[in-house]
Protein backbone atom coordinates (compact mmCIF):
# COMPACT_ATOMS: atom_id res chain seq x y z
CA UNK A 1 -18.20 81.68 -79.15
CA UNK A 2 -15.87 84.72 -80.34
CA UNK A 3 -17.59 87.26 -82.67
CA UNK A 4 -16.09 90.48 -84.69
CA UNK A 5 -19.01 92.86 -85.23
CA UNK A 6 -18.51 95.59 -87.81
CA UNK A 7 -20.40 98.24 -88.35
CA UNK A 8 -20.57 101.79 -89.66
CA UNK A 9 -21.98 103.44 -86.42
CA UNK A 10 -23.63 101.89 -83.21
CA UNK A 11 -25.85 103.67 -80.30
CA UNK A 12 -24.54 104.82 -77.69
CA UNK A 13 -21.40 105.81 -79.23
CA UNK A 14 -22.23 107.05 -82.13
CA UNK A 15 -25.77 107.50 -84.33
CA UNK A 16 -27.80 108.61 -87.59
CA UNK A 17 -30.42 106.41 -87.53
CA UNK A 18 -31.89 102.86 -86.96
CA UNK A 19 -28.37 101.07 -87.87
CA UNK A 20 -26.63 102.49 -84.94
CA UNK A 21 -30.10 100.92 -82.67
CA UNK A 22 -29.40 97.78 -84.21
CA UNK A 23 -26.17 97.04 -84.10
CA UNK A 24 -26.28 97.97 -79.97
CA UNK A 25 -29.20 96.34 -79.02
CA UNK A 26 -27.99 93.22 -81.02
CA UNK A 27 -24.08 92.90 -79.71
CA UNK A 28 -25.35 93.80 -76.20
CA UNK A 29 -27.87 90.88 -76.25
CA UNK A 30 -25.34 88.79 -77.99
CA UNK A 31 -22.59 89.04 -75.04
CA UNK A 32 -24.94 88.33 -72.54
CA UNK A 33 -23.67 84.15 -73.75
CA UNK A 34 -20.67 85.21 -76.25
CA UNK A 35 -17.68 87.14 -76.44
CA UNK A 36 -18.46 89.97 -78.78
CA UNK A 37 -15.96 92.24 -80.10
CA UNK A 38 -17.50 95.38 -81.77
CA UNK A 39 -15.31 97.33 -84.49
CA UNK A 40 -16.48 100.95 -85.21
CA UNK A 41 -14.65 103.41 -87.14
CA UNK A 42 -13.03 106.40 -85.26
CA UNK A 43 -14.94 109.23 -86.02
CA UNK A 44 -14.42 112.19 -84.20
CA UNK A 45 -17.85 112.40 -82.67
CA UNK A 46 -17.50 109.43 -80.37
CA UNK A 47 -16.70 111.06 -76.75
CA UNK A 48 -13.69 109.55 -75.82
CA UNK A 49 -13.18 110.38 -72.12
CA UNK A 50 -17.19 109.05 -71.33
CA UNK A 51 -16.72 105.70 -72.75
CA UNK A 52 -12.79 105.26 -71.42
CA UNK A 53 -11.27 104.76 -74.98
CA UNK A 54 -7.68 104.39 -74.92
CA UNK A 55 -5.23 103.91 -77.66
CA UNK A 56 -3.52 100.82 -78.30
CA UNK A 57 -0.02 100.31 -78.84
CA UNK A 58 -0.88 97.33 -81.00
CA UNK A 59 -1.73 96.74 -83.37
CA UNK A 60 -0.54 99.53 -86.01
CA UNK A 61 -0.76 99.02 -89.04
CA UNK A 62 -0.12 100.33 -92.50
CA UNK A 63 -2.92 99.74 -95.40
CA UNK A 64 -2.25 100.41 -99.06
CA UNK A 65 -4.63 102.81 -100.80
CA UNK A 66 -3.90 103.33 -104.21
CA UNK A 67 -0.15 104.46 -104.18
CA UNK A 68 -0.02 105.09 -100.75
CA UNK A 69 0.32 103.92 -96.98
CA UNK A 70 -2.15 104.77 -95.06
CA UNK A 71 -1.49 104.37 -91.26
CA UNK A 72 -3.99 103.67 -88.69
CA UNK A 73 -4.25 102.92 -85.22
CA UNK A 74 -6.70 101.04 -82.35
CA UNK A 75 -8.17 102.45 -79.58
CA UNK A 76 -10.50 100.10 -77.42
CA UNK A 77 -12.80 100.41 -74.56
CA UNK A 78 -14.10 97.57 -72.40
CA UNK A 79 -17.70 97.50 -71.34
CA UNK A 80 -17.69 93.91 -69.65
CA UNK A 81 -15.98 90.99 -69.63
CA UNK A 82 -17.94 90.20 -73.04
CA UNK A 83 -18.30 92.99 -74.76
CA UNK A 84 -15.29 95.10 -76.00
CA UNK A 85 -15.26 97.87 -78.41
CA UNK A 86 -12.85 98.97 -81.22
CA UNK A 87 -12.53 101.61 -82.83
CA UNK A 88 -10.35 101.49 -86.21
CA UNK A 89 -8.82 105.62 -86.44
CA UNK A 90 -7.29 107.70 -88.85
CA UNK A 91 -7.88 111.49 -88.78
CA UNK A 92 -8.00 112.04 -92.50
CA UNK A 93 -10.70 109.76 -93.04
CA UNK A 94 -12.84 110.54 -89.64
CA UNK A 95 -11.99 113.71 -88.32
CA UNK A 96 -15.13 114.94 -89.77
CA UNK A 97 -18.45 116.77 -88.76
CA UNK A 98 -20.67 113.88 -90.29
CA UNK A 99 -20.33 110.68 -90.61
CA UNK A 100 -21.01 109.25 -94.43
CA UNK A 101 -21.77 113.00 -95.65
CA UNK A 102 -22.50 116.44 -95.67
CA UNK A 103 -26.47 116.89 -95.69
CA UNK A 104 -27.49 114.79 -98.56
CA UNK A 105 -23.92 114.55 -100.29
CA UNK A 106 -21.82 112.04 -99.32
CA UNK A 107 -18.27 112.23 -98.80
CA UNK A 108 -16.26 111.92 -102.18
CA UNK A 109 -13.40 110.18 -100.82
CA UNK A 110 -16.11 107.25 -99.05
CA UNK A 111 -15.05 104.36 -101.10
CA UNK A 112 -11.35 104.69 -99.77
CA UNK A 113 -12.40 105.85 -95.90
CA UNK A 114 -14.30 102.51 -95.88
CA UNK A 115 -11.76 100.65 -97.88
CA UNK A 116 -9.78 101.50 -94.87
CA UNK A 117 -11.95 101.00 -92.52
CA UNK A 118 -12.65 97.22 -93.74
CA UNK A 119 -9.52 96.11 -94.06
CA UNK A 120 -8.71 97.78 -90.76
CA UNK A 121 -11.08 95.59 -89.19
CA UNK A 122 -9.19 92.48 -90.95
CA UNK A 123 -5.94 93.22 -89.38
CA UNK A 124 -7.62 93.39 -85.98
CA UNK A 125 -9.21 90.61 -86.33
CA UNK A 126 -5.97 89.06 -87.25
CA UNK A 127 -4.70 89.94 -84.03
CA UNK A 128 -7.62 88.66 -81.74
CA UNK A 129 -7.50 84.89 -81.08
CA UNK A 130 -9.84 82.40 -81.58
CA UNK A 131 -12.50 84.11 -83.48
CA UNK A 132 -15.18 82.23 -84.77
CA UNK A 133 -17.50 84.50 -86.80
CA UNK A 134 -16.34 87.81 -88.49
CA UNK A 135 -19.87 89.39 -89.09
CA UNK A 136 -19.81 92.40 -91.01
CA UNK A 137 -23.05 94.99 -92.05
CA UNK A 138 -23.94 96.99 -95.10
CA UNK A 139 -21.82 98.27 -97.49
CA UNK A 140 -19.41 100.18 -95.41
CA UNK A 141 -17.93 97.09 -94.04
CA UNK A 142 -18.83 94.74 -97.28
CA UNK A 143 -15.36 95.13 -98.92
CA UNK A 144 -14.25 93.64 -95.90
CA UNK A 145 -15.57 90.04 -97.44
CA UNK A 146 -13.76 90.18 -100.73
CA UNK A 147 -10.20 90.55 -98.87
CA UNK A 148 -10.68 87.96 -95.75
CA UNK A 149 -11.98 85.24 -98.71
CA UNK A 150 -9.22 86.28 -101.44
CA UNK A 151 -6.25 87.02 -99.19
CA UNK A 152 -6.55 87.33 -95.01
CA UNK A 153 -7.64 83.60 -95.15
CA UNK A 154 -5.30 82.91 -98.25
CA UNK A 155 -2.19 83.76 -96.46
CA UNK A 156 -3.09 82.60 -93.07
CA UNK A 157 -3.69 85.68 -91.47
CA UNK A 158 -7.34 84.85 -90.66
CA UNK A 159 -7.80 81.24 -90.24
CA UNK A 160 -10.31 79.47 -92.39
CA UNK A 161 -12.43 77.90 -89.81
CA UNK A 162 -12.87 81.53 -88.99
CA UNK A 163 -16.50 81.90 -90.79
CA UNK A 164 -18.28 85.16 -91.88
CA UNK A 165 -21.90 86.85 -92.20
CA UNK A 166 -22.62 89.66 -94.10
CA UNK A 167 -25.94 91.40 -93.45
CA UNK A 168 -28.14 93.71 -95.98
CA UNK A 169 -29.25 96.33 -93.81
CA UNK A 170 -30.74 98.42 -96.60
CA UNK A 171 -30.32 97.02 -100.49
CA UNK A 172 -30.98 100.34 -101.23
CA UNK A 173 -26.98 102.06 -100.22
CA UNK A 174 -25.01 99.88 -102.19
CA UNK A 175 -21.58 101.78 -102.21
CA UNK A 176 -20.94 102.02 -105.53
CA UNK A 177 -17.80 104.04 -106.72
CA UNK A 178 -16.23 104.58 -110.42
CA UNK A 179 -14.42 102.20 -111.81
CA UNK A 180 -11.20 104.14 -111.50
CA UNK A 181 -11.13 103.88 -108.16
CA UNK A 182 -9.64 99.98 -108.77
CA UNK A 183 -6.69 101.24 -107.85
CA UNK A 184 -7.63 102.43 -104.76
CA UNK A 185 -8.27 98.19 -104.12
CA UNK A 186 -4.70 97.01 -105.00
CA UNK A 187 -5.90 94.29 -106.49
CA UNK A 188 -5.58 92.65 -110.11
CA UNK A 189 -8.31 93.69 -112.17
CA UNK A 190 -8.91 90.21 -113.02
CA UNK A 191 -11.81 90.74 -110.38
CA UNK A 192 -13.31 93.39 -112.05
CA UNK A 193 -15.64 91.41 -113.93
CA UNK A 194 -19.56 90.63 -113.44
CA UNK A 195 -18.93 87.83 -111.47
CA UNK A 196 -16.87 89.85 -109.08
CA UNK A 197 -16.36 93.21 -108.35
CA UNK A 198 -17.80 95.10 -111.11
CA UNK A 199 -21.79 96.29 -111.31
CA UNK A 200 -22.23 98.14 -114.97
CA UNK A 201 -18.50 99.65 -115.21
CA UNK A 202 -18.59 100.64 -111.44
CA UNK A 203 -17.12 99.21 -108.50
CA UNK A 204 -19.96 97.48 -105.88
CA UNK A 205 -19.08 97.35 -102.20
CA UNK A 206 -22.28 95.78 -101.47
CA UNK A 207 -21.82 93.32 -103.88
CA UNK A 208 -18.63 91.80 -102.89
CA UNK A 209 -20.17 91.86 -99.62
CA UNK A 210 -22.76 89.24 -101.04
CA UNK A 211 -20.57 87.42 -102.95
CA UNK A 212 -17.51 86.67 -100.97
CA UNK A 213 -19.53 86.21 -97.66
CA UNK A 214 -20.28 82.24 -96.14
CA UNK A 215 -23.79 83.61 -95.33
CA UNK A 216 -25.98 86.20 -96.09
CA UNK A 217 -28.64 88.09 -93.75
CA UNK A 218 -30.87 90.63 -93.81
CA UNK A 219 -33.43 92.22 -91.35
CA UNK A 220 -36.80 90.67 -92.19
CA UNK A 221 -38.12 87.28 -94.22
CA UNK A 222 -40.09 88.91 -96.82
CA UNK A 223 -37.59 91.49 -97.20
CA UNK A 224 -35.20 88.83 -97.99
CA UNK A 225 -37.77 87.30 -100.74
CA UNK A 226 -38.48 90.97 -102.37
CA UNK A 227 -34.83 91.85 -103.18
CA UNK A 228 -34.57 88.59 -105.03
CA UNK A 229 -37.25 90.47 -107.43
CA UNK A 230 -36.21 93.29 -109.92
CA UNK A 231 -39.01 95.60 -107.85
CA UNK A 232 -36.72 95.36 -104.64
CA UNK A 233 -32.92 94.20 -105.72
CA UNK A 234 -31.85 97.49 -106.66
CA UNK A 235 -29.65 95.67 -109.73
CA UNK A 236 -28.21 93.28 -107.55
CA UNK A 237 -31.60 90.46 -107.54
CA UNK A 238 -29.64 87.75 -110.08
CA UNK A 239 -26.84 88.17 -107.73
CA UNK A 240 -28.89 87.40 -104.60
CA UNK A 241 -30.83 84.74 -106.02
CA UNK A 242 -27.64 83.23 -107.16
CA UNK A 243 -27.21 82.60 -103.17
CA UNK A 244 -30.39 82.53 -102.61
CA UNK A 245 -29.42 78.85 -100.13
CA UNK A 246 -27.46 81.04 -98.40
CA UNK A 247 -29.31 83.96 -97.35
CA UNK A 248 -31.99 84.02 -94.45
CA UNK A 249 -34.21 86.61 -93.73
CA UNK A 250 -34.28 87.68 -89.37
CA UNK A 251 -36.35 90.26 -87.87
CA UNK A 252 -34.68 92.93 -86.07
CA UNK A 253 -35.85 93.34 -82.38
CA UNK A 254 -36.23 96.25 -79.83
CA UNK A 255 -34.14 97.45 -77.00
CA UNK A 256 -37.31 97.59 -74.36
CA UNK A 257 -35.19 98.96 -71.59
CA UNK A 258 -34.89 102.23 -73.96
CA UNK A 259 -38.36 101.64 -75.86
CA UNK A 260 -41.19 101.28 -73.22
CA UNK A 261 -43.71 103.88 -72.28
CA UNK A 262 -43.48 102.35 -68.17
CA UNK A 263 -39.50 103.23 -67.94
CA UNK A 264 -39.20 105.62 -70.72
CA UNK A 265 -36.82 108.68 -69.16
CA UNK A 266 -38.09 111.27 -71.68
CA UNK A 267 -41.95 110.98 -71.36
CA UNK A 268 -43.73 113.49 -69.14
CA UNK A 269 -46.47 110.68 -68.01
CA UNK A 270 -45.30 106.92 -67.63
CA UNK A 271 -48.45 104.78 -68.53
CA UNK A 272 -48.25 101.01 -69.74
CA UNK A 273 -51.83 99.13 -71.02
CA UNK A 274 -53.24 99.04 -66.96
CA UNK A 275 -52.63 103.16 -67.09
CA UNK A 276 -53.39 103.45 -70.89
CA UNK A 277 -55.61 106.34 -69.88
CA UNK A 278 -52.20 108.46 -68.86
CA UNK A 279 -51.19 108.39 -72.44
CA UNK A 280 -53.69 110.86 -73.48
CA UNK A 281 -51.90 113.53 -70.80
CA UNK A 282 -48.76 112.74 -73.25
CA UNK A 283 -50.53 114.57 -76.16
CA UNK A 284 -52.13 117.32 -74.40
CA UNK A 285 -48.14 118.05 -72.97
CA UNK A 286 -46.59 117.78 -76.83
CA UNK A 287 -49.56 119.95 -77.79
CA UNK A 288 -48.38 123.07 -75.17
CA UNK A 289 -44.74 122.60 -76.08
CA UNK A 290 -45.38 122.51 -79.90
CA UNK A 291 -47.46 125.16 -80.10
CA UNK A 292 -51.22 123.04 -81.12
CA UNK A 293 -54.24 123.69 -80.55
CA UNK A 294 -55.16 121.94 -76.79
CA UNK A 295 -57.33 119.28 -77.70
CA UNK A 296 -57.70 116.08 -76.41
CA UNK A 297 -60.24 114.18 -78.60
CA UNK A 298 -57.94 115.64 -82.03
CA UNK A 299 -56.17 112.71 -83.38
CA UNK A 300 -52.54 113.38 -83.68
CA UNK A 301 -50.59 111.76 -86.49
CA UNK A 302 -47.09 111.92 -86.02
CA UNK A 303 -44.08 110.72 -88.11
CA UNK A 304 -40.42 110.18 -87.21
CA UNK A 305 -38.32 109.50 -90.61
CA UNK A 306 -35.55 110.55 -92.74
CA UNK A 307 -37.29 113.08 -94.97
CA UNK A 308 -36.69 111.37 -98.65
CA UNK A 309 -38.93 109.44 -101.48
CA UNK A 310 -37.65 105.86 -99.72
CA UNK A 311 -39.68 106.69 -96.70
CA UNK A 312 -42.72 107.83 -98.79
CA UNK A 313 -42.87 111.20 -98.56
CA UNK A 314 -43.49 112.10 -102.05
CA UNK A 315 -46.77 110.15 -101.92
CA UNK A 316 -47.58 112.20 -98.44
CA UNK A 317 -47.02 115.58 -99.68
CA UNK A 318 -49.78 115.29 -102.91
CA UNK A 319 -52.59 114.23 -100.14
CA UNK A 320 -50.97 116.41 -97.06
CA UNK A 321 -54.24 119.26 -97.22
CA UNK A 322 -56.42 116.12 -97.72
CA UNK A 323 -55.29 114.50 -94.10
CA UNK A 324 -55.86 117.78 -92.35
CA UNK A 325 -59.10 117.97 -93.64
CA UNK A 326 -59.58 114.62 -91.76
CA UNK A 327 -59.97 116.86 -88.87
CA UNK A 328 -56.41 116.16 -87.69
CA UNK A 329 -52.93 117.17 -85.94
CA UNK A 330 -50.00 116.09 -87.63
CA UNK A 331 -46.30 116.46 -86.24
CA UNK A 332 -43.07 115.21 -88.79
CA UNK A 333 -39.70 115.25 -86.51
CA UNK A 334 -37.59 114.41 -89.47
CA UNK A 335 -34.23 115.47 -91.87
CA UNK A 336 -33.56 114.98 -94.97
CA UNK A 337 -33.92 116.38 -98.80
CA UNK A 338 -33.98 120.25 -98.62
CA UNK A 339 -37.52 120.27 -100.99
CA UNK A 340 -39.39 118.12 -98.17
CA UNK A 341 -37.95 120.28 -95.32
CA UNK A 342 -39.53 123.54 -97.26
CA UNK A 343 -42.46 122.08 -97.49
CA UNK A 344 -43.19 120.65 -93.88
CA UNK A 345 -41.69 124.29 -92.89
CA UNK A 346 -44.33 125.97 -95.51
CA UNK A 347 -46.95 123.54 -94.22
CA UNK A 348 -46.69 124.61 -90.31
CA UNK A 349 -47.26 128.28 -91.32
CA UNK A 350 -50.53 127.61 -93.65
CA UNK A 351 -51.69 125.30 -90.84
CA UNK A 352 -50.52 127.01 -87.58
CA UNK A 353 -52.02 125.37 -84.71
CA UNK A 354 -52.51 122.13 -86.77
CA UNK A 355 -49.27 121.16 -88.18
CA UNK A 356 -45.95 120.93 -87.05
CA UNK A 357 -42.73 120.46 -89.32
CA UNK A 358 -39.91 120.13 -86.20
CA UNK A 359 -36.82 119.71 -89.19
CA UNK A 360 -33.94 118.42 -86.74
CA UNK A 361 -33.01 115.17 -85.32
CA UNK A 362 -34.11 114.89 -81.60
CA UNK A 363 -33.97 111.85 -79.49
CA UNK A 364 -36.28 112.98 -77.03
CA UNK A 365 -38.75 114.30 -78.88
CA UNK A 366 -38.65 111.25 -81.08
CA UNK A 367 -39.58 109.42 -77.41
CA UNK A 368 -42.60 112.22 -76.78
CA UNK A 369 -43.87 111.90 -80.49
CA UNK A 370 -44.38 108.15 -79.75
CA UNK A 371 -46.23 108.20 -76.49
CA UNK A 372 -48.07 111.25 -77.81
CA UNK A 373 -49.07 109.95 -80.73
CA UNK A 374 -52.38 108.18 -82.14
CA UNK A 375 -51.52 107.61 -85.22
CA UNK A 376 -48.31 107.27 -86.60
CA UNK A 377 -47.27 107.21 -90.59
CA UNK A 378 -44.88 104.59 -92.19
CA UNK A 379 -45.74 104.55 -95.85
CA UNK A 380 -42.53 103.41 -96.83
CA UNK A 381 -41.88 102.79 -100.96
CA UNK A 382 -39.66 99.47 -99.42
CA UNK A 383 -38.47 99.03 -95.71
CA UNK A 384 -35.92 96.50 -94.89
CA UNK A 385 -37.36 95.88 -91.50
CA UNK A 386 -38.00 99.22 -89.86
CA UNK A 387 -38.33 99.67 -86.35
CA UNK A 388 -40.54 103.20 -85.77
CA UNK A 389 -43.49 100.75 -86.80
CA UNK A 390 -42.44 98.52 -83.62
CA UNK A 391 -41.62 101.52 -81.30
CA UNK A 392 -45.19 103.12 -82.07
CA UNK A 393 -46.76 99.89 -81.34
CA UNK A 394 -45.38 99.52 -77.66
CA UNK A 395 -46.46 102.97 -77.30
CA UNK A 396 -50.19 102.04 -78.14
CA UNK A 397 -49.48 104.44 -81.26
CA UNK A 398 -51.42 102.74 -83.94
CA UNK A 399 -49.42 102.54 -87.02
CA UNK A 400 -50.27 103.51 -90.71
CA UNK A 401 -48.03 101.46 -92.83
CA UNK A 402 -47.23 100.07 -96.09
CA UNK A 403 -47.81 96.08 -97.20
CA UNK A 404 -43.94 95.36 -97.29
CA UNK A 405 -41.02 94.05 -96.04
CA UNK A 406 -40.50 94.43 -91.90
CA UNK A 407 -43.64 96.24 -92.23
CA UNK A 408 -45.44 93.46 -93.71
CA UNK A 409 -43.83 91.25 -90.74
CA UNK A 410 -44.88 93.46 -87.59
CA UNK A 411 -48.31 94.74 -88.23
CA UNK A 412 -51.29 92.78 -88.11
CA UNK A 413 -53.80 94.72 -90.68
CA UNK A 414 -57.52 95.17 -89.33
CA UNK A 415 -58.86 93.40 -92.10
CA UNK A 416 -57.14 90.08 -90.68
CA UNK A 417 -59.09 90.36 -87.47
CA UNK A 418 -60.10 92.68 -85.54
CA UNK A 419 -59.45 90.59 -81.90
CA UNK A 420 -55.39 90.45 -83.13
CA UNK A 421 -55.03 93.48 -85.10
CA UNK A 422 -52.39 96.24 -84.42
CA UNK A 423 -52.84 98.72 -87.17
CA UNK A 424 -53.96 99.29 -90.89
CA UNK A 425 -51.86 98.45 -94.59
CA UNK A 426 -52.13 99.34 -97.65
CA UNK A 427 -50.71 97.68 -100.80
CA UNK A 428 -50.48 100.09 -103.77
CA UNK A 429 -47.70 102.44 -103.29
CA UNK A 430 -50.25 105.68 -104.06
CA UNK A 431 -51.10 109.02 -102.30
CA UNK A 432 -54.55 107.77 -102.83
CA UNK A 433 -54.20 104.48 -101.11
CA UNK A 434 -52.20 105.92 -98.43
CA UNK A 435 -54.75 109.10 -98.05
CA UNK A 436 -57.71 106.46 -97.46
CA UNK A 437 -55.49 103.91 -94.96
CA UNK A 438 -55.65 107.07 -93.07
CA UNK A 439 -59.00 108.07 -93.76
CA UNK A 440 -60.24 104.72 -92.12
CA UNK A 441 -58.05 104.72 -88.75
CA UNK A 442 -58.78 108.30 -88.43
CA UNK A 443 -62.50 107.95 -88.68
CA UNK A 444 -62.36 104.62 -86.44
CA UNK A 445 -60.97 107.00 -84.18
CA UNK A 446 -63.70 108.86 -84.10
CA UNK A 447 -66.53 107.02 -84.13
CA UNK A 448 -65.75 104.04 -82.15
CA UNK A 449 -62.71 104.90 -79.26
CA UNK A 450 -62.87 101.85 -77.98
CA UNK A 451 -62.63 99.64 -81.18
CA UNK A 452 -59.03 102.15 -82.00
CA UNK A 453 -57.91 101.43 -78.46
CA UNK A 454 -58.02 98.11 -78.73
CA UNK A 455 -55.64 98.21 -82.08
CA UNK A 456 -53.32 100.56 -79.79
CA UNK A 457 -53.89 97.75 -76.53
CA UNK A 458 -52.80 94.90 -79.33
CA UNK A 459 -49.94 96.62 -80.29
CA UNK A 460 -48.68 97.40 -76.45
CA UNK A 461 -48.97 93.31 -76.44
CA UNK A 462 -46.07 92.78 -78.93
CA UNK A 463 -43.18 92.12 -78.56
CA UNK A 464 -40.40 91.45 -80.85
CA UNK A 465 -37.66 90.20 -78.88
CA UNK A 466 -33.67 90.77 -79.49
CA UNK A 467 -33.39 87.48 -77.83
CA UNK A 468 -35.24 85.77 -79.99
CA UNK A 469 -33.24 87.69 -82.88
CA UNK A 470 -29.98 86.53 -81.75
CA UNK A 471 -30.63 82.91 -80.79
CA UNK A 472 -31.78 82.76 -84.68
CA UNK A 473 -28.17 84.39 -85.74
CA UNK A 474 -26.04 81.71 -83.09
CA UNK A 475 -28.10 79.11 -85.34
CA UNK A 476 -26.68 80.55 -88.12
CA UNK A 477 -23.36 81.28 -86.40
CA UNK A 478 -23.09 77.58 -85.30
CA UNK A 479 -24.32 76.26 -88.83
């Protein structure tokens, strides 16, 4: 099979956060069988000279925004003889320091740089022969669907037999612009109605992405149930239950050649469920560098997150004295809204020794937090699939987490046996319920070591497989 992969950002080449995991992990497990073609945009971040991009002569092409031409350009890189990667460039739109935004603002002009950027992938696609699946992802790409169904396969740019996937990544980023930016689409406005385009007088990228797609994804099956409820669907539930036939839940998997504690390059001590005894020597290591108080038999909670309400943080910060008073470490490696960043920062000065706010994004300190680690914190409002929860796991880092979506999926709660168990859930999205989920791992901890390393051995056991992940999309693919 031949597949187009779009997507907003993908690791190595470019990153802000579990997205850019995915989408590597999953188009370098799906070329191992299939031709994969992956189309990026062509931000200025991505290092061309490492990865051997080089600019195409064709194609160029010209796409109307609003009154004007916009021209763009392809550069492409070949990693093997199935995988090759695009990148669609203009340097108005991606000549920038960030990549949707700067800090928490995004980018005003981010319903036209993605305009572009979808209908950029359309005319490459157009050019690449015998494609079989056009498979785009979240709302930066979701336009994409609205012009290959109402005019690429119309006017036989894109054959029809050419099929496409759209995949909800996060219900939660929808894209959603003014409705004076129609004219930025080119399009009669006959489609800005609420069966198309239009989402209470705004424009909906996600939504077209839905609606004009042959199939639907997204990364878990009971996230795919909650955002057919009001709770989850973010305004967009009728629309999803509408298709409800054609959308299928899939758990995301993990890239174990980057995520194990046996081969992990940024780990002090290597250690795998034989040598769980080493990871201990991981914590007493991130407790000299970070400034903690040496102690091996403290429990260190740690948390690796975007810093906003999503994640849970405003039902953290109301019980934060509370979980120190557990007799605790606690370490957040996070960005994100300013008023959480002040307070982790205010936090490590009242509780020097104890608490850590380390306000950046780091890689590999993200790897040390994991293998460090006893305890780690995922009390997520909603979470799509989330993959810290499956990182901590293989890192016999026993995981805190909310009762939903991915999370729901990947951890088995003590209460449903203790023999198969890999962490502890709670349902009621509460400081209170989340202060005593904690209260009862750390004070398992304590009292019973052996009990709490067998949660952490259990979790070391899982595995959730990106080969498992993409034989379930070829099924879909092939369907």
């Amino acid at each position: 099979m031949k597949i187009l992969y779009g997507v907003a950002e993908c690791f190595p080449f470019v990153k802000t956060g579990g997205l850019g995991d995915v989408a590597g992990a999953f188009t370098g497990t799906l070329s191992k069988r299939h031709k994969v073609y992956m189309v990026l945009p062509g931000y200025s971040r991505i290092d061309r000279k490492k990865f051997g991009f080089k600019k195409l002569k064709s194609p160029e092409f010209n796409i109307p925004i609003g009154n004007s031409e916009i021209k763009g350009y392809v550069e492409h890189t070949k990693i093997n003889d199935n995988l090759e990667i695009y990148l669609i460039s203009n340097s108005h739109y991606f000549d920038r320091e960030h990549l949707f935004g700067n800090g928490t603002e995004p980018y005003p002009d981010n319903a036209e740089r993605f305009l572009f950027f979808s209908r950029g992938i359309l005319e490459l696609a157009s050019h690449l022969k015998g494609l079989d699946v056009i498979h785009l992802n979240d709302w930066h790409t979701a336009i994409g669907m609205f012009y290959l169904k109402e005019f690429y396969r119309k006017v036989g740019k894109i054959k029809p037999e050419t099929k496409s996937v759209f995949t909800i990544h996060n219900l939660g980023y929808q894209g959603i612009f003014w409705h004076h930016d129609m004219y930025l689409l080119n399009v009669d406005w006959k489609y800005f109605n609420p069966e198309g385009l239009e989402f209470y007088n705004h424009i909906n990228y996600m939504k077209s992405g839905i609606l004009y797609s042959d199939i639907v994804t997204t990364v878990s099956p009971t996230y795919a149930k909650e955002i057919q409820t009001p709770e989850f669907g973010f305004g967009l539930d009728g629309v999803l239950r509408k298709r409800s036939k054609d959308l299928y839940g899939i758990l995301n998997g993990v890239d174990y050649s980057i995520w194990h504690p046996w081969k992990d390059k940024f780990i002090p001590f290597k250690y795998n469920k034989k040598l769980f005894s080493r990871k201990v020597k991981n914590k007493l290591e991130i407790q000299k560098e970070l400034g903690l108080n040496i102690n091996p038999d403290k429990p260190l909670l740690v948390m690796i997150s975007r810093l906003i309400d999503q994640k849970g943080i405003d039902i953290i910060t109301p019980v934060f004295d509370m979980l120190v008073s557990l007799g605790t470490q606690i370490v957040i490696l996070g960005t994100g809204d300013k008023k959480y960043i002040d307070f982790f920062n205010w936090k490590e000065h009242q509780f020097k020794g104890t608490v850590v706010g380390y306000m950046a994004f780091n890689e590999e300190m993200a790897h040390k937090l994991y293998a460090a680690g006893d305890i780690y914190l995922m009390p997520s409002k909603y979470e799509p699939c989330g993959l810290s929860q499956m990182y901590a796991m293989k890192y016999g880092t026993v995981p805190v987490v909310r009762n939903t979506g991915g999370l729901k999926d990947t951890v088995i709660d003590i209460e449903d046996g203790f023999d198969r168990a890999t962490g502890f859930k709670f349902d009621y999205y509460s400081p209170y319920a989340f202060y005593e989920a904690v209260r009862k791992a750390v004070a398992l901890y304590k009292t019973n070591r052996d009990e709490f390393n067998k949660l952490a051995l259990n979790g070391m056991d899982t595995k959730f497989s990106w080969e498992k992940t993409v034989k379930k999309y070829l099924e879909l693919y092939r369907k």
